[in-house]
N, C-alpha and C. Protein backbone atom coordinates (compact mmCIF):
# COMPACT_ATOMS: atom_id res chain seq x y z
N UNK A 1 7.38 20.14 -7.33
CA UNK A 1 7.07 18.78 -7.72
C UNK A 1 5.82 18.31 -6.98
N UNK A 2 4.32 17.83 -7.49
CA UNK A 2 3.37 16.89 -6.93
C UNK A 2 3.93 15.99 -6.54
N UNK A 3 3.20 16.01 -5.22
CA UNK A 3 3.48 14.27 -4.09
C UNK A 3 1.80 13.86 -4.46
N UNK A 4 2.17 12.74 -4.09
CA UNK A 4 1.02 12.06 -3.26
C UNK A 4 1.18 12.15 -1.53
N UNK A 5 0.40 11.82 -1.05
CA UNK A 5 0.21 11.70 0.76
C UNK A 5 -0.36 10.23 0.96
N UNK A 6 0.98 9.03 1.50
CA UNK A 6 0.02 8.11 2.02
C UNK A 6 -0.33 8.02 3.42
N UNK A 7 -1.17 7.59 3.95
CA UNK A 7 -1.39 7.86 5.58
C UNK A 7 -1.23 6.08 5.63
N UNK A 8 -0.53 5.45 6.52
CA UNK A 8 -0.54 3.79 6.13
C UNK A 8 -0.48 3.13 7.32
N UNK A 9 -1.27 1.93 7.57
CA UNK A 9 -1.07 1.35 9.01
C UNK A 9 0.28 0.43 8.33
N UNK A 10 1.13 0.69 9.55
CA UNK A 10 2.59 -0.37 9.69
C UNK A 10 2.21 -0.94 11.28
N UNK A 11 3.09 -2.37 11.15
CA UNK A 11 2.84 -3.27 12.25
C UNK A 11 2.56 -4.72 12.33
N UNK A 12 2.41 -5.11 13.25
CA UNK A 12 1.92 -6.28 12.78
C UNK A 12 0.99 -7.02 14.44
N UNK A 13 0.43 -8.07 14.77
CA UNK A 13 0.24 -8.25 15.61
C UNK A 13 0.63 -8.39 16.94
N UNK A 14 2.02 -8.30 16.68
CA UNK A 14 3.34 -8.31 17.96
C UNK A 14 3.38 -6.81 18.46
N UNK A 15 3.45 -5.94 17.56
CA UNK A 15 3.66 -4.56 17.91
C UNK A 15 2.72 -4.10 17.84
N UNK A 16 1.61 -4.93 17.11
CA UNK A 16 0.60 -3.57 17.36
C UNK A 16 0.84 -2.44 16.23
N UNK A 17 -0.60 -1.62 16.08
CA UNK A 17 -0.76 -0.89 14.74
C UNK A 17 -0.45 0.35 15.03
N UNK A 18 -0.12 0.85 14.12
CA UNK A 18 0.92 2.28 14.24
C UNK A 18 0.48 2.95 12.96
N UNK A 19 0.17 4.24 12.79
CA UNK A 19 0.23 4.94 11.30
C UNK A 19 1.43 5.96 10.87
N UNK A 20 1.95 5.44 10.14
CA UNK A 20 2.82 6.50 9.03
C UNK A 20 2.22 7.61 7.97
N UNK A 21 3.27 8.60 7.85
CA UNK A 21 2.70 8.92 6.84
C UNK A 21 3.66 9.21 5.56
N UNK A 22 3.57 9.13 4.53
CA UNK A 22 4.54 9.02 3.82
C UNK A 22 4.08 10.23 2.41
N UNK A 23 4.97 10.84 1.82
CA UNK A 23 5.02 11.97 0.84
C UNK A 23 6.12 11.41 -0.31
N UNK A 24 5.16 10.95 -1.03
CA UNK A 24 5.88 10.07 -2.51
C UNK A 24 5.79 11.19 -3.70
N UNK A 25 6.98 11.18 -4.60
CA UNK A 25 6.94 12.24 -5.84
C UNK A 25 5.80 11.42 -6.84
N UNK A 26 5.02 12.53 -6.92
CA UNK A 26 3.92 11.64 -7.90
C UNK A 26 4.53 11.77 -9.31
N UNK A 27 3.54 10.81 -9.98
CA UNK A 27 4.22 10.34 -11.71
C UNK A 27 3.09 10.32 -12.27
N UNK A 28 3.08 10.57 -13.56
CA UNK A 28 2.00 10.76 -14.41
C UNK A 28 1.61 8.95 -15.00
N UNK A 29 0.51 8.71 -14.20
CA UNK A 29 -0.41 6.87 -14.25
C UNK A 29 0.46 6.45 -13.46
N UNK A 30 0.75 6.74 -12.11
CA UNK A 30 1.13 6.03 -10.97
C UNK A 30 0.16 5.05 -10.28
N UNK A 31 0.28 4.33 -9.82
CA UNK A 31 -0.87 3.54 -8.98
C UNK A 31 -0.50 3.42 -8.10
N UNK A 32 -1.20 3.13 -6.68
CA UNK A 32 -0.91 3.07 -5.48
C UNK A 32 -0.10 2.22 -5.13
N UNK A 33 -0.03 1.20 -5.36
CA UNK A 33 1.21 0.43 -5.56
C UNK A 33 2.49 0.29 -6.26
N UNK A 34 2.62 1.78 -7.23
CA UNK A 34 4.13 2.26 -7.78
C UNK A 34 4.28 3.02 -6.36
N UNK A 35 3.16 3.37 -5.83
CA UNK A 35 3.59 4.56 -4.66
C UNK A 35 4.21 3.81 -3.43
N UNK A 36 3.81 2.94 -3.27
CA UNK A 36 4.33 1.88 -2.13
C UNK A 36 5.30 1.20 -2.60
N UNK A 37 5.74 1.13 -3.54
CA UNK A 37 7.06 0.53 -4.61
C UNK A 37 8.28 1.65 -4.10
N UNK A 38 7.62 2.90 -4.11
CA UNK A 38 8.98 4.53 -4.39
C UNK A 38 9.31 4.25 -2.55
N UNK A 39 8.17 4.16 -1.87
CA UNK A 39 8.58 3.89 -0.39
C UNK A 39 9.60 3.03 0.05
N UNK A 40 9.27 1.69 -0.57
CA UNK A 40 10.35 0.59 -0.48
C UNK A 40 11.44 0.81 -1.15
N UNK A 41 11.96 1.49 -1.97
CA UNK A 41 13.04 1.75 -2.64
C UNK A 41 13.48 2.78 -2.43
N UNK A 42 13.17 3.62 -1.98
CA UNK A 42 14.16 5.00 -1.46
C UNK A 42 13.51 5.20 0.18
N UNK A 43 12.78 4.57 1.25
CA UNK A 43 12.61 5.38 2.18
C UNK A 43 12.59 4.34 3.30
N UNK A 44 12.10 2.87 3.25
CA UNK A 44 11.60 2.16 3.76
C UNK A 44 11.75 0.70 3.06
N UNK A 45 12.39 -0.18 3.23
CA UNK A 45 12.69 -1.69 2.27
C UNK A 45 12.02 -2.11 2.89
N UNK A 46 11.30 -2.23 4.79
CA UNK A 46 10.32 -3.25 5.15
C UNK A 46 9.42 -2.94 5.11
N UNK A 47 8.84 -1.95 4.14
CA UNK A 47 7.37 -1.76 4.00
C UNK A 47 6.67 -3.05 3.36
N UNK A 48 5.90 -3.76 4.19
CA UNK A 48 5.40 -5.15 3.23
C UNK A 48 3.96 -4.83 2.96
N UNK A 49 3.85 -5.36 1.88
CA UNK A 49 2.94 -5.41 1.31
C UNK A 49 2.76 -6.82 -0.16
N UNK A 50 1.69 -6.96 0.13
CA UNK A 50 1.74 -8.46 -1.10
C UNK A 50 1.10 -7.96 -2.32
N UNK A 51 1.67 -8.64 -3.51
CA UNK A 51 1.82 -8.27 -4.72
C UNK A 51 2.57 -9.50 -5.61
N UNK A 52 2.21 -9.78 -7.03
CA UNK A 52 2.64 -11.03 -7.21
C UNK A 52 2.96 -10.62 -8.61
N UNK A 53 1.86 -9.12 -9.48
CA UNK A 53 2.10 -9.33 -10.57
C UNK A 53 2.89 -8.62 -11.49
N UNK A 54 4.43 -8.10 -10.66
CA UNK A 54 6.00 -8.15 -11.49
C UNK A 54 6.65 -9.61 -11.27
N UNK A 55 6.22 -10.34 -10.71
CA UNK A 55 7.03 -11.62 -10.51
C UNK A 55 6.51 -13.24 -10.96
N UNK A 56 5.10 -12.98 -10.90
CA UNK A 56 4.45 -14.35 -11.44
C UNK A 56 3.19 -14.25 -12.37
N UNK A 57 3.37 -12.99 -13.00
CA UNK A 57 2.25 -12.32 -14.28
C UNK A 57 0.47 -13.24 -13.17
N UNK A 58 0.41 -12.85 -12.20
CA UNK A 58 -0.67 -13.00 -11.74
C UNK A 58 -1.21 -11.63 -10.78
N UNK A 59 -2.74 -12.25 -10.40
CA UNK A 59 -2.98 -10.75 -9.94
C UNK A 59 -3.84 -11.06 -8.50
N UNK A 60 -4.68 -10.23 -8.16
CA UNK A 60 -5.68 -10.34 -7.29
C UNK A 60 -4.71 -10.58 -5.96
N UNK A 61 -3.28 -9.82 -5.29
CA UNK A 61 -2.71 -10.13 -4.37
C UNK A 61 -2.53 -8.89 -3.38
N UNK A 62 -2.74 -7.85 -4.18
CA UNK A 62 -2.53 -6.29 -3.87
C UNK A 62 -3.97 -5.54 -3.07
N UNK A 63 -4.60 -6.04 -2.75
CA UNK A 63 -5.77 -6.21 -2.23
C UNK A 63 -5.67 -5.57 -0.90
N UNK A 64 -6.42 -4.35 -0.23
CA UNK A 64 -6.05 -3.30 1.20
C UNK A 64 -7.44 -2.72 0.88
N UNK A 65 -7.42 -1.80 2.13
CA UNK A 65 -8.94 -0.81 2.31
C UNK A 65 -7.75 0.89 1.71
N UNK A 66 -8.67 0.96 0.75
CA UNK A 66 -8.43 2.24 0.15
C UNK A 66 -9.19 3.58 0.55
N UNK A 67 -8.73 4.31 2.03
CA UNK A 67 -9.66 5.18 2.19
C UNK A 67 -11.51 4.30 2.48
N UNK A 68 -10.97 3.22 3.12
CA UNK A 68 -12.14 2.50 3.56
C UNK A 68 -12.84 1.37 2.70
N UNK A 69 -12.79 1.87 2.02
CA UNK A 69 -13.17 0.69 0.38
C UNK A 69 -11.70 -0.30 0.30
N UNK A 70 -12.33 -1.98 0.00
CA UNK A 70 -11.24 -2.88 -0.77
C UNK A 70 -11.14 -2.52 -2.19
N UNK A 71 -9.84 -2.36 -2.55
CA UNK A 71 -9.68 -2.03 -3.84
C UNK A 71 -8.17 -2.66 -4.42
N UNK A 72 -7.66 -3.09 -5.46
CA UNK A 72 -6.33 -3.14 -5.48
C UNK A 72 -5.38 -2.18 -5.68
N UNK A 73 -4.57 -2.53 -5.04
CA UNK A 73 -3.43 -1.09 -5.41
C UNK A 73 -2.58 -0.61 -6.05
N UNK A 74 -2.73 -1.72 -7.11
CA UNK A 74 -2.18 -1.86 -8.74
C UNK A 74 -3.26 -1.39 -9.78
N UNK A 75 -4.46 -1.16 -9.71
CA UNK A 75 -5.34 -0.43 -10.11
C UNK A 75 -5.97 0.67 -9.91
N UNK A 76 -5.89 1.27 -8.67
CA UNK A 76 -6.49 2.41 -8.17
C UNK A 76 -5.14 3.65 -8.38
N UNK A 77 -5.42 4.68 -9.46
CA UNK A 77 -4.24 5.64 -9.62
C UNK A 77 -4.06 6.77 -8.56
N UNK A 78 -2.84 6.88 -8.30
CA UNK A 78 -2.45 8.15 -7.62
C UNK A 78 -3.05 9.46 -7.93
N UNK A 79 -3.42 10.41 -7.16
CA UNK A 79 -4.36 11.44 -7.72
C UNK A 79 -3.29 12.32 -6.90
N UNK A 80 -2.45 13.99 -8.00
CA UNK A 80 -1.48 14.09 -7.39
C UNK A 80 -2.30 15.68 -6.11
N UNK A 81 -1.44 15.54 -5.32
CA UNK A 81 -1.90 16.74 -4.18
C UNK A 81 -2.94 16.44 -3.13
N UNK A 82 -3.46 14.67 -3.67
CA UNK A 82 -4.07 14.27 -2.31
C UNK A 82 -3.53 13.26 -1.49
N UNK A 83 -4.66 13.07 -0.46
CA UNK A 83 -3.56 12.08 0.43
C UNK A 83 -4.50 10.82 0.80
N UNK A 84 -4.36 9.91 0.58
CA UNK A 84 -4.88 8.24 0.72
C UNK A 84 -4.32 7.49 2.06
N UNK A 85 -5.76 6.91 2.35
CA UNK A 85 -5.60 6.08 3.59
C UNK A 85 -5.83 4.82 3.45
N UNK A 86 -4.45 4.17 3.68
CA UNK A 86 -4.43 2.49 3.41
C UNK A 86 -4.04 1.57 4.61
N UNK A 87 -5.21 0.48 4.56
CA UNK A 87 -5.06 -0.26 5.84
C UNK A 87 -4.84 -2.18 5.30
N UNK A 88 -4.65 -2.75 5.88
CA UNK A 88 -4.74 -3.95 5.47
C UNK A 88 -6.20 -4.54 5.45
N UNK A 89 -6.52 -5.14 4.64
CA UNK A 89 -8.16 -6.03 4.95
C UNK A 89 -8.38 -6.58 6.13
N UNK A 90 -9.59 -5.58 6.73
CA UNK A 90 -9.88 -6.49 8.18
C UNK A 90 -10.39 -7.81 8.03
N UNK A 91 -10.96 -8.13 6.73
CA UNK A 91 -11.39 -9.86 7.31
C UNK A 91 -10.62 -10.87 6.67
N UNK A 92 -9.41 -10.41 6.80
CA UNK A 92 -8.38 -11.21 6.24
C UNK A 92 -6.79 -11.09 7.48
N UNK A 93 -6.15 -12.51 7.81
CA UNK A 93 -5.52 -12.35 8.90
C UNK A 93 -4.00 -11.80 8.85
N UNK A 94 -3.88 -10.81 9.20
CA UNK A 94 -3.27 -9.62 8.98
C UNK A 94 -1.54 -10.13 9.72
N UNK A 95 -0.50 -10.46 8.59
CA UNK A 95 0.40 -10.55 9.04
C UNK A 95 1.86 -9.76 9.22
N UNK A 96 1.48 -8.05 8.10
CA UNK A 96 2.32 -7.09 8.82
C UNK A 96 1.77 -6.05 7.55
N UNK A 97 2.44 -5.09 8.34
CA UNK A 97 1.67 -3.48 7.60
C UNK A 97 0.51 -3.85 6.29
N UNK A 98 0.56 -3.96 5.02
CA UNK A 98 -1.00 -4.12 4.47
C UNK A 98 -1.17 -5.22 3.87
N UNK A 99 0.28 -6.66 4.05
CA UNK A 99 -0.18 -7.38 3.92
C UNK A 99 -0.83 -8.34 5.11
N UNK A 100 -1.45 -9.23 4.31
CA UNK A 100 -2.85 -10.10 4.59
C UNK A 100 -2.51 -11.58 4.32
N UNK A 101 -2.65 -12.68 5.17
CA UNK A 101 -2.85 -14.15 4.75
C UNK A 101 -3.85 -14.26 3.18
N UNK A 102 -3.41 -15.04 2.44
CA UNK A 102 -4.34 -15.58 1.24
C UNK A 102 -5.08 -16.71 1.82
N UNK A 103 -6.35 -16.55 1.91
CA UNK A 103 -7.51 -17.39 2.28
C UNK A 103 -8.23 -18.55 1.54
């Protein structure tokens, strides 16, 4: 079975930043944020991360450094057999693993 590989900062300003790494079963048009979805549901429930649009048909909330680039993570697809590095937005005030205050 193809994984994906996420490499992910968890933490928050109390504890301090820490990296995981996580090995998700990839899916054919996964996005990085189904991949952080499979984490929270089978491996990890406090993986946080912000996201709005299964719950309030809105968007622009999923927002992290993708391998260094801002990108969303409801748009950027899983590519299977590699491995992605996701951090929270540094100029945004960082209140636990990749989510971010809305500014």
């Amino acid at each position: 079975m193809a994984t994906v590989t996420l490499h992910t900062v968890r933490g928050d300003e109390d504890s301090g930043r820490r990296e995981e790494t996580y090995e998700v079963p990839y899916r054919e048009g996964m996005s990085l944020l189904d991949a952080i979805f499979w984490i929270r549901e089978h491996q990890d429930a406090s993986f946080a991360v912000r996201y709005s649009c299964r719950s309030a048909n809105a968007c622009k909330e999923c927002m992290a450094l993708i391998d260094g680039k801002a990108g969303f993570l409801c748009s950027v697809r899983a590519v299977p057999e590699t491995a992605v590095r996701l951090e929270p937005l540094p100029t945004m005030a960082w209140i636990k693993d990749l989510a971010t205050a809305l500014e």
